[in-house]
N, C-alpha and C. Protein backbone atom coordinates (compact mmCIF):
# COMPACT_ATOMS: atom_id res chain seq x y z
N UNK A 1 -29.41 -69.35 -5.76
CA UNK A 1 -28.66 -68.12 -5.87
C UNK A 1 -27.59 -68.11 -4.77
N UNK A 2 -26.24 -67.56 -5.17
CA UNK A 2 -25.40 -67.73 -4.17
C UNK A 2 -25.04 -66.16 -3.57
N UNK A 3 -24.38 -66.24 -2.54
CA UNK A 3 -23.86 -64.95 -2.20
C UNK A 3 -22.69 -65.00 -1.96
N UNK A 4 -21.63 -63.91 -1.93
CA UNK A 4 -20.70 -64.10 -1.77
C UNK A 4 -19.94 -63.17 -0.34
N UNK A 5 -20.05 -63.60 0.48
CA UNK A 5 -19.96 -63.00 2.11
C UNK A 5 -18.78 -62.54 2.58
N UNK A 6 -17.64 -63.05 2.16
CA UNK A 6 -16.42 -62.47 2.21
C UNK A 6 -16.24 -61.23 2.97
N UNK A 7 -16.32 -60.23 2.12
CA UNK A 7 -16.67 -58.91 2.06
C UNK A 7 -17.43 -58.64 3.81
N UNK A 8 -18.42 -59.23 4.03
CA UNK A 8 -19.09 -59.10 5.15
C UNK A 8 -18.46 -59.32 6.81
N UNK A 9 -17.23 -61.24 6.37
CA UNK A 9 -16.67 -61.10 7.54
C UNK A 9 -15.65 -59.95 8.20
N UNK A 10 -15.16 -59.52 6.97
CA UNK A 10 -14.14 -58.34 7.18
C UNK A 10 -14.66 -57.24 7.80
N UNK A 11 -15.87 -56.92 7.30
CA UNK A 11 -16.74 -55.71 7.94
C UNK A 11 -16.93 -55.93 9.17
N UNK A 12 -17.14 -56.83 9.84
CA UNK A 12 -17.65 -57.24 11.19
C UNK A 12 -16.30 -57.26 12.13
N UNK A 13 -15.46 -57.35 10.99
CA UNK A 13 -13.95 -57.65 11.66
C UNK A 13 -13.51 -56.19 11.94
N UNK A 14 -13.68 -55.37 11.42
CA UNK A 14 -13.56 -54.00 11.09
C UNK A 14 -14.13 -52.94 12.23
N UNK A 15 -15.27 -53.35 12.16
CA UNK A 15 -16.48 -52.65 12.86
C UNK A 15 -16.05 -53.29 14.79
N UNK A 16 -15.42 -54.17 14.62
CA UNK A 16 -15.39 -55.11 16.56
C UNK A 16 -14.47 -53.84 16.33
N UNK A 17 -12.85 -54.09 15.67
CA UNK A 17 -12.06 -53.06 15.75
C UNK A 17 -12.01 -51.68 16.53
N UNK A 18 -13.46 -51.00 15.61
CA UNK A 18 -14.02 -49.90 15.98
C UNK A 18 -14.71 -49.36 17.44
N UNK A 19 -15.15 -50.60 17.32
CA UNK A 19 -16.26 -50.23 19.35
C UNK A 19 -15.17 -49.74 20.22
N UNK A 20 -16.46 -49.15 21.07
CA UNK A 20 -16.00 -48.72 22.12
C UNK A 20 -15.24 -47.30 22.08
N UNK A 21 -14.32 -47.11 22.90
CA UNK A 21 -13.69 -45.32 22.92
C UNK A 21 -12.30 -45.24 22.57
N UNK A 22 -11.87 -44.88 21.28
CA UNK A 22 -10.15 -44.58 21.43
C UNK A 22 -9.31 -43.55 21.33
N UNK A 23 -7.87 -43.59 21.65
CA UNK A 23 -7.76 -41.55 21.76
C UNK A 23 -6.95 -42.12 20.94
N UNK A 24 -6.92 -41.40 19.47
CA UNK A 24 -6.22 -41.11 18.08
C UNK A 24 -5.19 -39.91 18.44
N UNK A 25 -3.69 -40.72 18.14
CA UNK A 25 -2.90 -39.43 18.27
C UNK A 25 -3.10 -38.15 16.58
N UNK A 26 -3.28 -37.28 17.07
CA UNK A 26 -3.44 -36.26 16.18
C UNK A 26 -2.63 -36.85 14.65
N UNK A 27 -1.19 -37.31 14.79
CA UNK A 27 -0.24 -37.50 13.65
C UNK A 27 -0.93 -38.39 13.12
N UNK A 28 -1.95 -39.17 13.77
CA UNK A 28 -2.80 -40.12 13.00
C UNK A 28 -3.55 -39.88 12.09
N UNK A 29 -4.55 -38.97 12.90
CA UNK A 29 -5.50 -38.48 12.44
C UNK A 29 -5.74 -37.49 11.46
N UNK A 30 -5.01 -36.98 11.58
CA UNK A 30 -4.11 -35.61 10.09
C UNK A 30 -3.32 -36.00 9.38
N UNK A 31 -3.81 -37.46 8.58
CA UNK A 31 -3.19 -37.71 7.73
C UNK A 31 -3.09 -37.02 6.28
N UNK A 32 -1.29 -37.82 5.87
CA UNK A 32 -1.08 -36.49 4.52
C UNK A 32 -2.36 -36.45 3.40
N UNK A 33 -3.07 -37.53 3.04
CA UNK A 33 -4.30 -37.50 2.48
C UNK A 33 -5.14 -36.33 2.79
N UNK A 34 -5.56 -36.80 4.50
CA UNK A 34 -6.83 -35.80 4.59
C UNK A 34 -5.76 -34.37 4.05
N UNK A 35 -5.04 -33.65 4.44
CA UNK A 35 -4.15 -32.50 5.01
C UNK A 35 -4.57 -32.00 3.09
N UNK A 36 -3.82 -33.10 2.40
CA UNK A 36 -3.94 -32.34 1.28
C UNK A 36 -5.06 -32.17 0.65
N UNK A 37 -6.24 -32.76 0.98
CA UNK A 37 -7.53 -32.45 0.68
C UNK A 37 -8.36 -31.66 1.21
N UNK A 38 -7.49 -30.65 2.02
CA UNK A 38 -8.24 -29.60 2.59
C UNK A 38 -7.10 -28.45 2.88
N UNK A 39 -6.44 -28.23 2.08
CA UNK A 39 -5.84 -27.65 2.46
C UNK A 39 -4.48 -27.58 1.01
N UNK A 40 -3.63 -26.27 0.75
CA UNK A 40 -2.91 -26.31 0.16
C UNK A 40 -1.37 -27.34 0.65
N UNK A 41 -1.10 -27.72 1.55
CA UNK A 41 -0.04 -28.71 2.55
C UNK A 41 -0.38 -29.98 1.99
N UNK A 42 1.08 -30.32 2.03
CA UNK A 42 1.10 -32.19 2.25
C UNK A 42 1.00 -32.72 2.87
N UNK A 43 1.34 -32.01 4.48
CA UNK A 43 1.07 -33.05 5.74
C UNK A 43 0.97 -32.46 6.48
N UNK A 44 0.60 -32.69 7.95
CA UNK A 44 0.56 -31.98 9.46
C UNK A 44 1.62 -30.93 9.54
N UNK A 45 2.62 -31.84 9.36
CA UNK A 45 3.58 -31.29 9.68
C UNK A 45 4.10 -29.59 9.00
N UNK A 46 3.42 -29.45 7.78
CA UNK A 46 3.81 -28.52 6.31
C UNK A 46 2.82 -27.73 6.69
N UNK A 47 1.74 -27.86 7.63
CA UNK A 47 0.62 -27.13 8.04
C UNK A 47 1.03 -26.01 9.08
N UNK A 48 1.55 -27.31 10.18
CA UNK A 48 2.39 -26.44 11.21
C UNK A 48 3.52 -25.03 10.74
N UNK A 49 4.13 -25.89 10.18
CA UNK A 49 5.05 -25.12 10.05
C UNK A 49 4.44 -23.40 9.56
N UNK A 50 4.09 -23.94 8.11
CA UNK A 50 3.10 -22.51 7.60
C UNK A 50 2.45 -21.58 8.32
N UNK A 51 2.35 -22.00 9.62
CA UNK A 51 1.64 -21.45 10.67
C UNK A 51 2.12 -20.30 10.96
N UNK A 52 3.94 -20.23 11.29
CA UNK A 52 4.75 -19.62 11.94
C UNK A 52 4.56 -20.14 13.02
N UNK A 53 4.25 -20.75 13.79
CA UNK A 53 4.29 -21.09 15.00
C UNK A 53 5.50 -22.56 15.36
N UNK A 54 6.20 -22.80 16.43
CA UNK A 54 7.97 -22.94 16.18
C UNK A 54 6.79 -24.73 17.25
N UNK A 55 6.48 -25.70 16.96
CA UNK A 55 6.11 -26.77 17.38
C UNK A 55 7.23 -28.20 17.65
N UNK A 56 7.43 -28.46 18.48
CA UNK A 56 8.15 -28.89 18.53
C UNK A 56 8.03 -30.69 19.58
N UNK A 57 6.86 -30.46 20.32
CA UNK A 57 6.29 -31.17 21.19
C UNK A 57 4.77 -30.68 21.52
N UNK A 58 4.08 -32.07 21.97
CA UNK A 58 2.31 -31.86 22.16
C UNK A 58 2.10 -30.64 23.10
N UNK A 59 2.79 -30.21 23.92
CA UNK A 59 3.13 -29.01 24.77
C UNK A 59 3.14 -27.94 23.94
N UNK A 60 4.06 -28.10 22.74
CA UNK A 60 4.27 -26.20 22.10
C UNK A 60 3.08 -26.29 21.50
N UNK A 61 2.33 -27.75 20.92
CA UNK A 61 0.98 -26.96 20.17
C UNK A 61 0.08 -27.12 21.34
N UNK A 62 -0.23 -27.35 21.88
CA UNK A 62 -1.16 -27.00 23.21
C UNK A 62 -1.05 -25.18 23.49
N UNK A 63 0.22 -25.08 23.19
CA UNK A 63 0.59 -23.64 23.52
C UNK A 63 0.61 -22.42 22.83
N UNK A 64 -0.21 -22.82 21.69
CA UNK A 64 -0.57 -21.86 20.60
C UNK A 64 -1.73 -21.38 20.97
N UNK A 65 -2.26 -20.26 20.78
CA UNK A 65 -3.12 -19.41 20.92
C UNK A 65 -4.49 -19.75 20.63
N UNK A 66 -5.40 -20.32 20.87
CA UNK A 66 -6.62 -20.70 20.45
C UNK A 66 -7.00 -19.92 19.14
N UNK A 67 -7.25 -18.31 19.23
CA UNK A 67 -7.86 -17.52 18.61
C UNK A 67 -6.87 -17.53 17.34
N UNK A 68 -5.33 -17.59 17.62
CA UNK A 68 -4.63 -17.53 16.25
C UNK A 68 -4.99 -18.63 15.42
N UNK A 69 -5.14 -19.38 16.27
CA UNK A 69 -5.05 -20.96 15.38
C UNK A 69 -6.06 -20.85 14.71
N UNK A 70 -7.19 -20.70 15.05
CA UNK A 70 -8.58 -21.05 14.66
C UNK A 70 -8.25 -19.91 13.30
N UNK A 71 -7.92 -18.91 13.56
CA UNK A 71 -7.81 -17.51 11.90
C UNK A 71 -6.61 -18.77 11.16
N UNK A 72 -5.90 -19.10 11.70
CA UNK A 72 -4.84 -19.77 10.82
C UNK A 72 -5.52 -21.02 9.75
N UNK A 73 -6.40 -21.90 10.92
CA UNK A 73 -7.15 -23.22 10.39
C UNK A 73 -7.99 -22.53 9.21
N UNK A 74 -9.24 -21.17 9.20
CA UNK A 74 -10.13 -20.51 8.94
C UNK A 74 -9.47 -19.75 7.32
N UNK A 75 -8.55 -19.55 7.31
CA UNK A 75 -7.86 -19.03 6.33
C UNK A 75 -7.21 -19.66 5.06
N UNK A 76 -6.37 -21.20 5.79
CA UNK A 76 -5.68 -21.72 5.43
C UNK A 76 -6.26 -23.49 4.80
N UNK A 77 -7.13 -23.44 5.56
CA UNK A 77 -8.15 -24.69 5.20
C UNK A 77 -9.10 -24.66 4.90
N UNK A 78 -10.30 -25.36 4.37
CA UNK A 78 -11.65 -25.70 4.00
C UNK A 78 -12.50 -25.55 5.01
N UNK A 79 -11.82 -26.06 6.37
CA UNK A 79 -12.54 -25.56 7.16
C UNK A 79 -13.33 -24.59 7.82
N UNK A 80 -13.99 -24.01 8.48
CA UNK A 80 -14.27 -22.81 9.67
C UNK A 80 -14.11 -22.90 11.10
N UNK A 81 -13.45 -24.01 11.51
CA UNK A 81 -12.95 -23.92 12.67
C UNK A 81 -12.01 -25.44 13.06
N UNK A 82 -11.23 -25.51 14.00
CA UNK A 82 -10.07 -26.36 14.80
C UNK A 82 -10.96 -27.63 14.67
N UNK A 83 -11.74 -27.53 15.65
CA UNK A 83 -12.91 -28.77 16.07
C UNK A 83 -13.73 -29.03 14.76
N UNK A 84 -14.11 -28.21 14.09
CA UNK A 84 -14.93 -28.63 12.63
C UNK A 84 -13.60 -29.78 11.68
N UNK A 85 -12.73 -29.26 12.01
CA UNK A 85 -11.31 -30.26 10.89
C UNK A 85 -11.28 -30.89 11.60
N UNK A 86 -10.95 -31.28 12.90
CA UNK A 86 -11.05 -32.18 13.59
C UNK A 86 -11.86 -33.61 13.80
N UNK A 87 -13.07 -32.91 13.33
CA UNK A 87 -14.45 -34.52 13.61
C UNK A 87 -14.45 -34.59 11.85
N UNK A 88 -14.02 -33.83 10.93
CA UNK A 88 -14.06 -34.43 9.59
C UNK A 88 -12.72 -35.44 9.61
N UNK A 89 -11.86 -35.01 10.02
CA UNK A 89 -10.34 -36.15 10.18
C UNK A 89 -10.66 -37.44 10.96
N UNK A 90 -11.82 -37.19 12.11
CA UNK A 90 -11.74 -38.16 12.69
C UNK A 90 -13.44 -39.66 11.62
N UNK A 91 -13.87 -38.75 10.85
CA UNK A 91 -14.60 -39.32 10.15
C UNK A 91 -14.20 -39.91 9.39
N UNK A 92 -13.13 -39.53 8.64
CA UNK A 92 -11.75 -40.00 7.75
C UNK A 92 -11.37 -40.90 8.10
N UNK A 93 -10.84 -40.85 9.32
CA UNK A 93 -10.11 -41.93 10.11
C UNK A 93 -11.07 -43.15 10.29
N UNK A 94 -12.27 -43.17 10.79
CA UNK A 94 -12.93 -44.17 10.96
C UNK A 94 -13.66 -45.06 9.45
N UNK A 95 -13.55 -44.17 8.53
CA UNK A 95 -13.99 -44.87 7.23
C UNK A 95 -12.81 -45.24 6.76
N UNK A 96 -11.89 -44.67 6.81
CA UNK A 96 -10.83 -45.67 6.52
C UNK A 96 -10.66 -47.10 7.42
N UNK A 97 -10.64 -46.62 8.59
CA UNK A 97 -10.46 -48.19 8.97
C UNK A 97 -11.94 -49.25 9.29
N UNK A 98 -13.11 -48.77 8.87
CA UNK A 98 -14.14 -49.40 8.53
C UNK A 98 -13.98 -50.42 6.92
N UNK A 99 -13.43 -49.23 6.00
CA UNK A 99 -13.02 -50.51 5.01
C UNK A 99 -12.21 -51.25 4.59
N UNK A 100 -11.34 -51.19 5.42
CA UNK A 100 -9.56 -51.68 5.46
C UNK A 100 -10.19 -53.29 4.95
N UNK A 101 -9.44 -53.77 3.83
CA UNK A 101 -8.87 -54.92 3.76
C UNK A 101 -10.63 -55.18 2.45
N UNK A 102 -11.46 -54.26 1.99
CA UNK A 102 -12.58 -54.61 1.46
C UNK A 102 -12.36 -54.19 -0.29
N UNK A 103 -11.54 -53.33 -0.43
CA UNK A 103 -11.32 -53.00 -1.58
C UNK A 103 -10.10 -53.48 -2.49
C-alpha cells in the first residue's frame, strides 16, 4: 500500500512557519474575506469608515473610544466584542496560512 506524503511536507513547512510569537499588522489580519463574513463591509477599511470615525493612521484608531467602538463592533458585526473579532481573525489568519499551498 502506498501513501502519498506530499501534502504532509507542506504541512510541516507551514506549521515551522507558524512557531513561535508574531505581531500581525491588523490590515492583515482583517482581511476583505474575514470583514465580509462578519459583517455587512468589504474590507477594514469600509468598516472604518462606517464607523464615522475620521482614521487616518494607527494613532487615530488607537484614538477611538473603547466604549464607542466596542457598540460600533457589537452592532455592526457578528461579533460581541473588539477582542472576540479579533482572536476569530487571528484564527482565520493562522488556518489560512496552516494550509497555504495544500489545496
Amino acid at each position: 500500500m502506498k501513501f502519498d506524503l506530499r501534502g504532509f511536507d507542506q504541512l510541516e513547512k507551514n506549521l515551522s512557519e507558524l512557531s513561535g510569537t508574531h505581531s500581525i499588522p491588523l490590515d492583515d489580519l482583517m482581511t476583505p474575506d474575514f470583514i465580509s463574513s462578519c459583517s455587512q463591509y468589504s474590507n477594514f477599511e469600509e468598516l472604518i469608515e462606517a464607523s464615522g470615525f475620521k482614521v487616518e493612521t494607527e494613532e487615530d484608531f488607537a484614538a477611538i473610544p473603547d466604549q464607542e467602538w466596542e457598540q460600533f463592533i457589537q452592532t455592526n458585526t457578528s461579533y460581541e466584542s473588539w477582542i472576540e473579532m479579533q482572536e476569530a481573525a487571528g484564527v482565520s489568519h493562522i488556518e489560512t496560512k496552516l494550509l497555504k499551498g495544500l489545496k
